[in-house]
C-alpha atoms as a PDB file:
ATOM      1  CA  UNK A   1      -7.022  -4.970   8.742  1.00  0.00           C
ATOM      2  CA  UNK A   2      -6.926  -3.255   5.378  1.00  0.00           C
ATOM      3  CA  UNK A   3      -4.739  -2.585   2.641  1.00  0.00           C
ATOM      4  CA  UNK A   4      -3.723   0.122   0.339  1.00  0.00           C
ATOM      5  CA  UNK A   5      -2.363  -0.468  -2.951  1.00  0.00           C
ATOM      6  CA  UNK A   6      -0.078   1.824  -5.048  1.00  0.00           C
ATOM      7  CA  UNK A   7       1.130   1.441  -8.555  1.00  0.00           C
ATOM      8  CA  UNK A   8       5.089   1.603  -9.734  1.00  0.00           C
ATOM      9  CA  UNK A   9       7.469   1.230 -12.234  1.00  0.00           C
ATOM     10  CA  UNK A  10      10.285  -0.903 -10.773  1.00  0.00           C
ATOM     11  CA  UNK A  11      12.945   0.265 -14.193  1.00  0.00           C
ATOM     12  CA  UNK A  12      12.137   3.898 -13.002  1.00  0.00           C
ATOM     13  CA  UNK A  13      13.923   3.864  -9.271  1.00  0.00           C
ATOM     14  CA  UNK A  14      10.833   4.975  -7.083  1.00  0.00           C
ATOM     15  CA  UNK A  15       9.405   2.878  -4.391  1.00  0.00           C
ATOM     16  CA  UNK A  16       6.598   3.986  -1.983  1.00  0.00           C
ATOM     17  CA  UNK A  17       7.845   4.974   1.623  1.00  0.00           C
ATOM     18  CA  UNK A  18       5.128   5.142   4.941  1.00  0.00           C
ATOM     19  CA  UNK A  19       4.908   6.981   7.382  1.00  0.00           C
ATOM     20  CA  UNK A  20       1.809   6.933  10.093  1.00  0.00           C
ATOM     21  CA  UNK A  21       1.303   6.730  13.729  1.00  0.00           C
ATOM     22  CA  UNK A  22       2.292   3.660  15.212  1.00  0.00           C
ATOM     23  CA  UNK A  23       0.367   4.077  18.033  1.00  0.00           C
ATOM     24  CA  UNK A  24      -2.507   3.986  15.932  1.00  0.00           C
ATOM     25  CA  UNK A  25      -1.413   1.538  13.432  1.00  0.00           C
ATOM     26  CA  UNK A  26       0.651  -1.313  12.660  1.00  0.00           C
ATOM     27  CA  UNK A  27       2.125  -2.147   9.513  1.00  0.00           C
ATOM     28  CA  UNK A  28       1.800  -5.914   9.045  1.00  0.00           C
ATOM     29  CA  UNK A  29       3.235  -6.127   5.088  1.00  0.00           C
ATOM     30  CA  UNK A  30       4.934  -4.258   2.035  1.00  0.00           C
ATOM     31  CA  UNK A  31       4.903  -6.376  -0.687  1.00  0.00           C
ATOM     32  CA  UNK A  32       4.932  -5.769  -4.372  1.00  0.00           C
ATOM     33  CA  UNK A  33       1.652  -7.522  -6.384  1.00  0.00           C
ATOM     34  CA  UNK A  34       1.115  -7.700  -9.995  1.00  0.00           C
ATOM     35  CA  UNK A  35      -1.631  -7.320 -12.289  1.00  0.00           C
ATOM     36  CA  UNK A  36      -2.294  -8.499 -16.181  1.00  0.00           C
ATOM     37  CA  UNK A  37      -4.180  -6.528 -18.172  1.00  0.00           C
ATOM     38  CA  UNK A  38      -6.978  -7.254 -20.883  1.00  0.00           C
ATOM     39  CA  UNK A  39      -4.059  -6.267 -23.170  1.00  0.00           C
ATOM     40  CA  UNK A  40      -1.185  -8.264 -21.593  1.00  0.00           C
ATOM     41  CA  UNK A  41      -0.031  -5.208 -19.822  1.00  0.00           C
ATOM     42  CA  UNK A  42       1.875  -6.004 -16.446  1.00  0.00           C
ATOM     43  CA  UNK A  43       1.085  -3.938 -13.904  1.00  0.00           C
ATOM     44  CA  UNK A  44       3.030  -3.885 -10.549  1.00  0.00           C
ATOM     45  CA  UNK A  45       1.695  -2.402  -7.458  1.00  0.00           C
ATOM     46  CA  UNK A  46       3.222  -1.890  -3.898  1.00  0.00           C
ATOM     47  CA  UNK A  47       0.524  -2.966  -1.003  1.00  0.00           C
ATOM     48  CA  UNK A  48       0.333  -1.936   2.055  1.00  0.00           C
ATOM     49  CA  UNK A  49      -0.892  -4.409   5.174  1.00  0.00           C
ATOM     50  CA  UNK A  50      -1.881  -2.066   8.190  1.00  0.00           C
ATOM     51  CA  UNK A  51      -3.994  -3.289  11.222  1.00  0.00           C
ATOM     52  CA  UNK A  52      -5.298  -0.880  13.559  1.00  0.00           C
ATOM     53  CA  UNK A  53      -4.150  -0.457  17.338  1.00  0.00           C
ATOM     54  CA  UNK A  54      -6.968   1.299  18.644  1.00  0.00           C
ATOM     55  CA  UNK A  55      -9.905   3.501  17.802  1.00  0.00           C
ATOM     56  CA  UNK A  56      -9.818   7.286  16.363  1.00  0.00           C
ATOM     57  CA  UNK A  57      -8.780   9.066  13.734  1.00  0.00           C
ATOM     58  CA  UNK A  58      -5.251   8.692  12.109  1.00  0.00           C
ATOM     59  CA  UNK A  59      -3.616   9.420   8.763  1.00  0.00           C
ATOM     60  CA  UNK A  60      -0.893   7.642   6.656  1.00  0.00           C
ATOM     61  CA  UNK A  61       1.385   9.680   4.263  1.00  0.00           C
ATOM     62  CA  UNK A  62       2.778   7.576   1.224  1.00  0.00           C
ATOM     63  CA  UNK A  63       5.725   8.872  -0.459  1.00  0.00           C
ATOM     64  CA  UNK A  64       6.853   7.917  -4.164  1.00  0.00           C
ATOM     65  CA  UNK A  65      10.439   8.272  -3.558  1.00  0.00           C
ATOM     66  CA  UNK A  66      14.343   7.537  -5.708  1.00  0.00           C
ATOM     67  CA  UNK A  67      17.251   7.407  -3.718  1.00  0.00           C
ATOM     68  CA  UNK A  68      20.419   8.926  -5.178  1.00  0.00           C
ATOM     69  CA  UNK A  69      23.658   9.642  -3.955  1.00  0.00           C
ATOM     70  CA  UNK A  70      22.468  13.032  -4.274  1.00  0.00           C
ATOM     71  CA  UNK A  71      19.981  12.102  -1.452  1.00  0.00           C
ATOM     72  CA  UNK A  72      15.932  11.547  -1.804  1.00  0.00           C
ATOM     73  CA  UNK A  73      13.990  12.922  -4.865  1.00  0.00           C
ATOM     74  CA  UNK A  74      10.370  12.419  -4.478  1.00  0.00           C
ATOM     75  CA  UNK A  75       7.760  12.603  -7.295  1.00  0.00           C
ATOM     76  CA  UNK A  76       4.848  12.434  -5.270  1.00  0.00           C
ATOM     77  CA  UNK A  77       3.063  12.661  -1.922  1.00  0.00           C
ATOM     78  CA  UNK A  78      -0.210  10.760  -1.099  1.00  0.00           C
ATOM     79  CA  UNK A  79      -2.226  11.135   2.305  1.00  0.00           C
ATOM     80  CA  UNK A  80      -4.675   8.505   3.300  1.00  0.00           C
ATOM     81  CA  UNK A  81      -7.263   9.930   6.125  1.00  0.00           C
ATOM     82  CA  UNK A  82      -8.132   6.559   7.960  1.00  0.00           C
ATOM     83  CA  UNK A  83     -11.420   6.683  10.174  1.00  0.00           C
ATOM     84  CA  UNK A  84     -10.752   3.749  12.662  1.00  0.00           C
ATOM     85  CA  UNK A  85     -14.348   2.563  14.522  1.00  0.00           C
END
């Protein structure tokens, strides 16, 4: 199992959206975690649970995404090259 972690700003509307292989991997958990800063600083962060399904080579592609009546708006794209053994 491992995790990737992502930070957000909840006010601002984007989320992070997966997409992988699911033959490859399963996503056990999206869940948003916080951390405090030396300062006092909140920081929120949305992790990512995946266990792997077999051996090989795989990717995952995060997406920081809004949702608008005007459809999807994303900010940014993130891919994650994940070396299974």
């Amino acid at each position: 199992e491992f995790t990737i972690a992502r930070p957000f700003n909840l006010n601002s509307g984007y989320i992070w959206r997966e997409q992988f292989d699911e033959s490859m991997l399963e996503l056990l958990d999206s869940i948003v975690d916080s951390e405090t800063k030396e300062d006092g600083t909140i920081v929120l962060y949305q992790v990512f649970r995946f266990k792997a399904n077999q051996k090989g080579n795989t990717q995952i592609f995060l997406a920081h995404i809004r949702s608008s009546i005007d459809g999807s708006e994303v900010r940014t794209q993130e891919v994650f090259d994940i070396y299974i053994e």
